[in-house]
PDB file of N, CA and C in Angstrom:
ATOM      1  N   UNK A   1     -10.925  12.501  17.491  1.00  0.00           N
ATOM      2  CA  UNK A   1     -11.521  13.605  18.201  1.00  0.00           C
ATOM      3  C   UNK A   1     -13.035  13.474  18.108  1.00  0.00           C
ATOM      4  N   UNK A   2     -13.557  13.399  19.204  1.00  0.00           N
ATOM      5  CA  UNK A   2     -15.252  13.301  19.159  1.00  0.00           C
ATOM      6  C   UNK A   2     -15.801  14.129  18.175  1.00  0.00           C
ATOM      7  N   UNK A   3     -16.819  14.110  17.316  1.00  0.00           N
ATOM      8  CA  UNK A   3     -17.609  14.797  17.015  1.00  0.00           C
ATOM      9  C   UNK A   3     -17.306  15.986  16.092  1.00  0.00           C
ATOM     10  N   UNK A   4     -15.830  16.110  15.794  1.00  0.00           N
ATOM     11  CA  UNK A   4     -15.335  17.411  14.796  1.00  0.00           C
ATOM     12  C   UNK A   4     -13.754  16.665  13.992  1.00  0.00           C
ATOM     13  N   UNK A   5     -13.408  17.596  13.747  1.00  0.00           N
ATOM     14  CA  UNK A   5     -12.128  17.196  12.985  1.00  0.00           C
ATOM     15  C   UNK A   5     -10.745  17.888  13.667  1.00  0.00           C
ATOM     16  N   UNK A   6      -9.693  17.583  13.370  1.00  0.00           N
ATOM     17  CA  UNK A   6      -8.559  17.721  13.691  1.00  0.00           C
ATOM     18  C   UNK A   6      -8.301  18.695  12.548  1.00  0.00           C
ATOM     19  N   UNK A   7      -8.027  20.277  13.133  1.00  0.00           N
ATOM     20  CA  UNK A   7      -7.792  21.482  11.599  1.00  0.00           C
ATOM     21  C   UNK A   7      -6.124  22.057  11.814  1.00  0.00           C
ATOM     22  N   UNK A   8      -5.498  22.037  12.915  1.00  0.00           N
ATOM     23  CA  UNK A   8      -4.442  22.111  13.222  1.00  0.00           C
ATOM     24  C   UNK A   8      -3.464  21.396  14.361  1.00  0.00           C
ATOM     25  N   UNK A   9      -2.262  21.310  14.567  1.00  0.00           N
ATOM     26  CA  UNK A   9      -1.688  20.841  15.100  1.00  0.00           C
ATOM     27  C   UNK A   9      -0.309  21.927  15.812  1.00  0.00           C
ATOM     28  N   UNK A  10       0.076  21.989  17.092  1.00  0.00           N
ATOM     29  CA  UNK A  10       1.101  22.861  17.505  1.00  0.00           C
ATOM     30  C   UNK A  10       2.254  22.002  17.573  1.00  0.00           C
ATOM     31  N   UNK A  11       3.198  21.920  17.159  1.00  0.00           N
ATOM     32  CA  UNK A  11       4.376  21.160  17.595  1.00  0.00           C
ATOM     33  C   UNK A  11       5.066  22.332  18.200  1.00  0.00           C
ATOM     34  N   UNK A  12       5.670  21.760  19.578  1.00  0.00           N
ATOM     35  CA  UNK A  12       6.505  22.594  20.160  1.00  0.00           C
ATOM     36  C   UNK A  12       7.660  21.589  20.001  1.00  0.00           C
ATOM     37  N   UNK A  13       9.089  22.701  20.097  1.00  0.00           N
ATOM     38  CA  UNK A  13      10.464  22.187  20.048  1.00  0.00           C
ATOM     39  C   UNK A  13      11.505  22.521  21.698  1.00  0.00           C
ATOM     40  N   UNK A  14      11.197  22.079  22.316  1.00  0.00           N
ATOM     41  CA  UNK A  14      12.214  21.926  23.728  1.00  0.00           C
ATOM     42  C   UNK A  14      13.422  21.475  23.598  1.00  0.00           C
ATOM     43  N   UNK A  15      14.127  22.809  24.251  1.00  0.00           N
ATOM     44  CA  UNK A  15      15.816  22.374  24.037  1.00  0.00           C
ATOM     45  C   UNK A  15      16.015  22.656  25.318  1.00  0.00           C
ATOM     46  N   UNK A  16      16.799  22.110  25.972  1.00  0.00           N
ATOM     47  CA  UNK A  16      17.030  22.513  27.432  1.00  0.00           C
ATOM     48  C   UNK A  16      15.954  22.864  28.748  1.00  0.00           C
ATOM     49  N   UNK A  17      15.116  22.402  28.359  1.00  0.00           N
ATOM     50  CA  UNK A  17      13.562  22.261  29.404  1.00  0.00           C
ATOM     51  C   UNK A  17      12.990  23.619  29.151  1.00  0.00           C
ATOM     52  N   UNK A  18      13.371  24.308  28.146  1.00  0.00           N
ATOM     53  CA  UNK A  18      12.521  25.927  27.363  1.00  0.00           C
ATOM     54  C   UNK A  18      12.098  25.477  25.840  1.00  0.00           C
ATOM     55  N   UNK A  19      11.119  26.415  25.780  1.00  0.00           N
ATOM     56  CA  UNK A  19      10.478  26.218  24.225  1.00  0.00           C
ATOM     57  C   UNK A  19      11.209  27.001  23.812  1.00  0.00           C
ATOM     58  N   UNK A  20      11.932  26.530  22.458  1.00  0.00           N
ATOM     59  CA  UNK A  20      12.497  26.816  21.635  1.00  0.00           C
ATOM     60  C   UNK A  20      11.505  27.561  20.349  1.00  0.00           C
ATOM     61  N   UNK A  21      10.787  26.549  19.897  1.00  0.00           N
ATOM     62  CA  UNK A  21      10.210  26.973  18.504  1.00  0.00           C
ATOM     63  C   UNK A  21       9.019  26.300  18.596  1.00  0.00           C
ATOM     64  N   UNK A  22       7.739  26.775  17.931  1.00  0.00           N
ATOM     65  CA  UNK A  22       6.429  25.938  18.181  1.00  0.00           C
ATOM     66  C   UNK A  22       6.293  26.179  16.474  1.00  0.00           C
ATOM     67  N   UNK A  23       5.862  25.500  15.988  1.00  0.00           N
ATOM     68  CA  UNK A  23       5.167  24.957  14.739  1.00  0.00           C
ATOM     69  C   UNK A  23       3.691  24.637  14.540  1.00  0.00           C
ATOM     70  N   UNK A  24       3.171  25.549  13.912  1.00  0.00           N
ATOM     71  CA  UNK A  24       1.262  25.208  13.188  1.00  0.00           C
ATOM     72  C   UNK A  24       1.400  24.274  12.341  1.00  0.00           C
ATOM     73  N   UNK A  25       1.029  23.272  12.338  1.00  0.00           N
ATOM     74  CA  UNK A  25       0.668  21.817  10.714  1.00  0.00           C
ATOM     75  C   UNK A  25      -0.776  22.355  10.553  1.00  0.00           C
ATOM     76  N   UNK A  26      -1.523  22.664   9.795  1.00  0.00           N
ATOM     77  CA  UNK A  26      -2.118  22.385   9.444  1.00  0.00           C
ATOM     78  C   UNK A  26      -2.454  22.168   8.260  1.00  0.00           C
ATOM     79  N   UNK A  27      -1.466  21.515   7.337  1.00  0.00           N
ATOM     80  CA  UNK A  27      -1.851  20.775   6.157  1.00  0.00           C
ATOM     81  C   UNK A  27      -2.226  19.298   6.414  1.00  0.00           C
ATOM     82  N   UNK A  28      -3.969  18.836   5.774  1.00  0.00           N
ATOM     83  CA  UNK A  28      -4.809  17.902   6.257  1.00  0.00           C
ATOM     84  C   UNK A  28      -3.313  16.158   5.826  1.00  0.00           C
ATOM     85  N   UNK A  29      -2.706  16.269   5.358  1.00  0.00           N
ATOM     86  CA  UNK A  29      -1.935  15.191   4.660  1.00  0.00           C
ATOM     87  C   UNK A  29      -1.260  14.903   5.817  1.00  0.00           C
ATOM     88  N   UNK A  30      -0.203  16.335   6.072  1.00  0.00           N
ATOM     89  CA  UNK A  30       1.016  16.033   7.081  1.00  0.00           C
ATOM     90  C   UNK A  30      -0.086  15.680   8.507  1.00  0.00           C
ATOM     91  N   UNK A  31      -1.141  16.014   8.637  1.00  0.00           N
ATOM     92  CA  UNK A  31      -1.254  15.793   9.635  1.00  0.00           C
ATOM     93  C   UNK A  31      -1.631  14.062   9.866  1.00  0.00           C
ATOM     94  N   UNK A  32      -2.460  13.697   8.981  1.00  0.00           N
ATOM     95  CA  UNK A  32      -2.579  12.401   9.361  1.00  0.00           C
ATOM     96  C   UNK A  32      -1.851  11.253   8.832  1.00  0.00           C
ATOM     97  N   UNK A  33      -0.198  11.660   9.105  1.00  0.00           N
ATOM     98  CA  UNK A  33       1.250  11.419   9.387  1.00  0.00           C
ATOM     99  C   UNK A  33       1.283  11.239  10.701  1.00  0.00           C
ATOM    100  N   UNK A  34       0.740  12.290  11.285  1.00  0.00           N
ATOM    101  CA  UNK A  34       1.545  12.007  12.591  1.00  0.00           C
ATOM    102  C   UNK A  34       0.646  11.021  13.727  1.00  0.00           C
ATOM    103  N   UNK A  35       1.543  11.270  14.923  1.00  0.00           N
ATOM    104  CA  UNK A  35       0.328  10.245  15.696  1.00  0.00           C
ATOM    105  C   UNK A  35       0.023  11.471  17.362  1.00  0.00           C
ATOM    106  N   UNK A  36      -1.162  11.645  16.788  1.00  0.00           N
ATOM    107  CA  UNK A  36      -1.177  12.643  17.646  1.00  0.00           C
ATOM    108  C   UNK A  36      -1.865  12.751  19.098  1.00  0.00           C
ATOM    109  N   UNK A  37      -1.662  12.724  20.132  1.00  0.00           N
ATOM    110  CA  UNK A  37      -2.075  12.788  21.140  1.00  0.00           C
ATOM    111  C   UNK A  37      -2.838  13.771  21.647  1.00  0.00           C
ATOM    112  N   UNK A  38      -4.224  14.013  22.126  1.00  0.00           N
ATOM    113  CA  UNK A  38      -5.157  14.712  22.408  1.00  0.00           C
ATOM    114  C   UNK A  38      -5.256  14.914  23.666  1.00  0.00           C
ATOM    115  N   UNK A  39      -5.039  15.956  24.576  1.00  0.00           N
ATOM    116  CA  UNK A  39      -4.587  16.051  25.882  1.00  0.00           C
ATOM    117  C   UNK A  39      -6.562  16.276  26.647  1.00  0.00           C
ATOM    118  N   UNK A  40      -6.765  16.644  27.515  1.00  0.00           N
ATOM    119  CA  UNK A  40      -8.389  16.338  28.359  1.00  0.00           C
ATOM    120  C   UNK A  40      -7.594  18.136  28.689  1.00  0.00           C
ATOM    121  N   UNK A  41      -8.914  18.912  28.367  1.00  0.00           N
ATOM    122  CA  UNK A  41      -9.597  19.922  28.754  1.00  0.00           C
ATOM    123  C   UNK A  41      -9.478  20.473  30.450  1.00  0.00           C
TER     124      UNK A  41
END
């Protein structure tokens, strides 16, 4: 991420083309576990 840090993360859970459940990470460990994709503004 340019210029700042990565402080949280949303995981959403899709079951049947509806959100099911969304999830906050923001513990700094689990996050840089994952591989996370940064979507454009």
């Amino acid at each position: 991420m340019p210029g700042g840090h990565l402080g949280a993360v949303f995981a959403f859970t899709v079951t049947g083309g509806r959100i099911v459940a969304i999830d906050v990470i923001s513990d700094p460990e689990r996050i840089r576990q994952l591989d996370v994709e940064l979507l454009d503004a």
